[in-house]
C-alpha atoms as a PDB file:
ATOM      1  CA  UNK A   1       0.000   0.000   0.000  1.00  0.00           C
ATOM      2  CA  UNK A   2       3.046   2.332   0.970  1.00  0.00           C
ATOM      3  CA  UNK A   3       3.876   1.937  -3.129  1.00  0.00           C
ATOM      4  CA  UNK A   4       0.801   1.885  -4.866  1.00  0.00           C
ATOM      5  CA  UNK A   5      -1.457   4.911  -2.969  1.00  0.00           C
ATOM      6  CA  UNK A   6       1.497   7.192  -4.760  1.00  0.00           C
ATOM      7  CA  UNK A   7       1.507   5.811  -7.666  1.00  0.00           C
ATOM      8  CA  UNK A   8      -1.968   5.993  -8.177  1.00  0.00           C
ATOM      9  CA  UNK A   9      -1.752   9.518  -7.255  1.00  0.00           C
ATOM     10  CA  UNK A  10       0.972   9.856  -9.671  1.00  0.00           C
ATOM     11  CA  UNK A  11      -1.061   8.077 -12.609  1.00  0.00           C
ATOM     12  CA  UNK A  12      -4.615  10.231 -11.663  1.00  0.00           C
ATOM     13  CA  UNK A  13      -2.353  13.612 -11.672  1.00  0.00           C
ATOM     14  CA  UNK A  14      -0.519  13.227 -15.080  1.00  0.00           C
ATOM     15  CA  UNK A  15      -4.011  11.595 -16.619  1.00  0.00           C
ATOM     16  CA  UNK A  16      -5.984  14.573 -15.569  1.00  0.00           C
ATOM     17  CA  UNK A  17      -3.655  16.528 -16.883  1.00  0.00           C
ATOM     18  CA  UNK A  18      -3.184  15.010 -20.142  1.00  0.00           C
ATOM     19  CA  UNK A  19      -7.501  15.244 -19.880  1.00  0.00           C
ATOM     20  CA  UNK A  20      -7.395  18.970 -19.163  1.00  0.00           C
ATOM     21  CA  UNK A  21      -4.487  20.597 -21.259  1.00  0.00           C
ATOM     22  CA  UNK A  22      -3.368  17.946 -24.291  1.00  0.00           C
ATOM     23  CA  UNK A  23      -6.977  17.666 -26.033  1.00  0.00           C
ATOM     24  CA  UNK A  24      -8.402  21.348 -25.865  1.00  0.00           C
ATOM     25  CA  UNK A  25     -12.249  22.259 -27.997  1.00  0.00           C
ATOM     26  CA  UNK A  26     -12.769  18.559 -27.655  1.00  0.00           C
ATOM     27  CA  UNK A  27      -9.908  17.340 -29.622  1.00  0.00           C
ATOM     28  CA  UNK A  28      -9.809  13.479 -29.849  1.00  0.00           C
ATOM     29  CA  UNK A  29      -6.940  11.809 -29.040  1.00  0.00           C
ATOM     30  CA  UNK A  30      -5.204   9.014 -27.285  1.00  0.00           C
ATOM     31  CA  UNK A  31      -3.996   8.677 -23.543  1.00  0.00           C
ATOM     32  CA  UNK A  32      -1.339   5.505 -22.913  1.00  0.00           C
ATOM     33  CA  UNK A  33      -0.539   4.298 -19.679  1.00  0.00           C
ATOM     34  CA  UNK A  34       2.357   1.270 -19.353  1.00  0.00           C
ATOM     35  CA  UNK A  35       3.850  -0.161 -16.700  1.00  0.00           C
ATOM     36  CA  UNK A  36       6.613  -2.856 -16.269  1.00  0.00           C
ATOM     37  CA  UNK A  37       9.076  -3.669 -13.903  1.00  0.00           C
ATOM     38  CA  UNK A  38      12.660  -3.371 -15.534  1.00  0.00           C
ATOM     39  CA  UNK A  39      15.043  -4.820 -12.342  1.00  0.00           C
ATOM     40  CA  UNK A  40      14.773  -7.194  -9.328  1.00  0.00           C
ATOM     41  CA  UNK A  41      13.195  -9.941 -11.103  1.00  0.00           C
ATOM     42  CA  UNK A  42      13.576 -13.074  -8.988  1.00  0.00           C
ATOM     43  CA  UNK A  43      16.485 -14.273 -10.803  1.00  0.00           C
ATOM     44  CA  UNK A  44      18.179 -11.407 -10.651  1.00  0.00           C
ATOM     45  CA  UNK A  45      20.106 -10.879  -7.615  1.00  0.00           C
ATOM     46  CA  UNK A  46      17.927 -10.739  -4.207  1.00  0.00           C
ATOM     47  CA  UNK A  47      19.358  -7.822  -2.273  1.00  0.00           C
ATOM     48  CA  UNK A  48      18.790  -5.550  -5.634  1.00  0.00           C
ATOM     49  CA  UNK A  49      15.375  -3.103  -5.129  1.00  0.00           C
ATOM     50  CA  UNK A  50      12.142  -4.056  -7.730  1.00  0.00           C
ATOM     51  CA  UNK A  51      12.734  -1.109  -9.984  1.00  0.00           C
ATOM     52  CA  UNK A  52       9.069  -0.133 -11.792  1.00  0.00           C
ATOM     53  CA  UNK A  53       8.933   1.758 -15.447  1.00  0.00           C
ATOM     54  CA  UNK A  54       5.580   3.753 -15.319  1.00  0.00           C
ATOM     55  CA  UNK A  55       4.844   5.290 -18.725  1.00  0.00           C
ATOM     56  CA  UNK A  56       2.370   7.620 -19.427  1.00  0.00           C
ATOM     57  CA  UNK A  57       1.417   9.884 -22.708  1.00  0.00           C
ATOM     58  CA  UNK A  58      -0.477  11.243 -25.294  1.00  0.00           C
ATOM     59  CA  UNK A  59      -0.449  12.253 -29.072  1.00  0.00           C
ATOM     60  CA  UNK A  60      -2.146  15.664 -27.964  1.00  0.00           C
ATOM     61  CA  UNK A  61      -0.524  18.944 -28.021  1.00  0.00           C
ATOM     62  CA  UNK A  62       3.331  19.847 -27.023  1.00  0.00           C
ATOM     63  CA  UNK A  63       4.143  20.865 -23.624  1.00  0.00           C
ATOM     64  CA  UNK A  64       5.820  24.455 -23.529  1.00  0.00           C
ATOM     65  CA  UNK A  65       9.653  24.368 -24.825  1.00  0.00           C
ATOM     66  CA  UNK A  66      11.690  22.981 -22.067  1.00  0.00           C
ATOM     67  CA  UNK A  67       9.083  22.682 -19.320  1.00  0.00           C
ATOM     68  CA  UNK A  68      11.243  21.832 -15.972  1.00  0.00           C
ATOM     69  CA  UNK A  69       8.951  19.229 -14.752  1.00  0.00           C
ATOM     70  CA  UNK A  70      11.081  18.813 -11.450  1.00  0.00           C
ATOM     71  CA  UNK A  71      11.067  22.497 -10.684  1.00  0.00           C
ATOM     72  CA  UNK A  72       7.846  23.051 -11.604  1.00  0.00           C
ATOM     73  CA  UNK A  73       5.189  26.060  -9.568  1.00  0.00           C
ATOM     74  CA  UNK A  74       2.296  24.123 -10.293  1.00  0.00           C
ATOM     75  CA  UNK A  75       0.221  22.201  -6.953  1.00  0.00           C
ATOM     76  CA  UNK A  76       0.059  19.332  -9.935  1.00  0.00           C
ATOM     77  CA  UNK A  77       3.538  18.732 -10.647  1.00  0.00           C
ATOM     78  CA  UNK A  78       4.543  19.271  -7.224  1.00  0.00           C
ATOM     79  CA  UNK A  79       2.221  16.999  -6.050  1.00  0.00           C
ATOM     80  CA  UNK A  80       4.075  14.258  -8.479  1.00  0.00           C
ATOM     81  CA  UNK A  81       7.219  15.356  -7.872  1.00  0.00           C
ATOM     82  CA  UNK A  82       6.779  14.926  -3.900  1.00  0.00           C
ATOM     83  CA  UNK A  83       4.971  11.526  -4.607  1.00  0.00           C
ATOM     84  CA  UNK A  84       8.142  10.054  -6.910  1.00  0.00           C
ATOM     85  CA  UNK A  85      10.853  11.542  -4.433  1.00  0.00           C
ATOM     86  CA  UNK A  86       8.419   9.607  -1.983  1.00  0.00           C
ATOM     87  CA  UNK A  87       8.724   6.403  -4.299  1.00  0.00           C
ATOM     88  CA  UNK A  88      12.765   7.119  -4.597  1.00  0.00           C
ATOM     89  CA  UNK A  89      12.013   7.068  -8.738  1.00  0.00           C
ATOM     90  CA  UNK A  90      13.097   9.444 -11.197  1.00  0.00           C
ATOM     91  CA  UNK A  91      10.682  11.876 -13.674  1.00  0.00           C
ATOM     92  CA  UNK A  92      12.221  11.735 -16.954  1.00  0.00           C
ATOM     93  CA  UNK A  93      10.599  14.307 -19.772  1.00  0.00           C
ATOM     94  CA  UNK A  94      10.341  12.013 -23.445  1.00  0.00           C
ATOM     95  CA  UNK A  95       8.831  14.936 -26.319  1.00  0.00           C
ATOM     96  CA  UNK A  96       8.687  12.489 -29.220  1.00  0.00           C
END
């Protein structure tokens, strides 16, 4: 529960965003969300952490140029920024 109340945080944050900002007038588009784990399978070493890949994105519109997602002002991105230090993860920023 400790893992998966901030991740579901995370997941309803960057979704209601995506909801909110990427598809404005009622533009139709597609949301993706993927999630794997990439380390600490069981036969992988047992003292090395379950490392989780949580992608999530859109074919909406662009985010401003060089948005710094980690320094952000918003109560949104804070919010998911707080929640991933929480997790010990990483926020990595993918504009293709």
């Amino acid at each position: 529960m400790d893992k998966a109340i901030p991740c579901g945080l995370i997941i309803n944050e960057l979704l209601s965003n995506s909801l909110k900002y990427a598809f404005p007038e009622g533009k139709k588009g597609e949301l993706i969300i993927s999630m794997r784990r990439i380390a600490g399978l069981k036969s992988e070493m047992k003292n090395q952490k379950p490392e989780i890949e949580l992608i999530i994105s859109d074919n909406g519109i662009e985010l401003p140029e060089d948005p710094d997602v980690e320094n952000s002002k918003t109560l949104g991105l804070e919010l998911v920024n707080g929640l991933t230090q929480q997790l010990e993860g990483k926020i990595e920023l993918d504009r293709r």
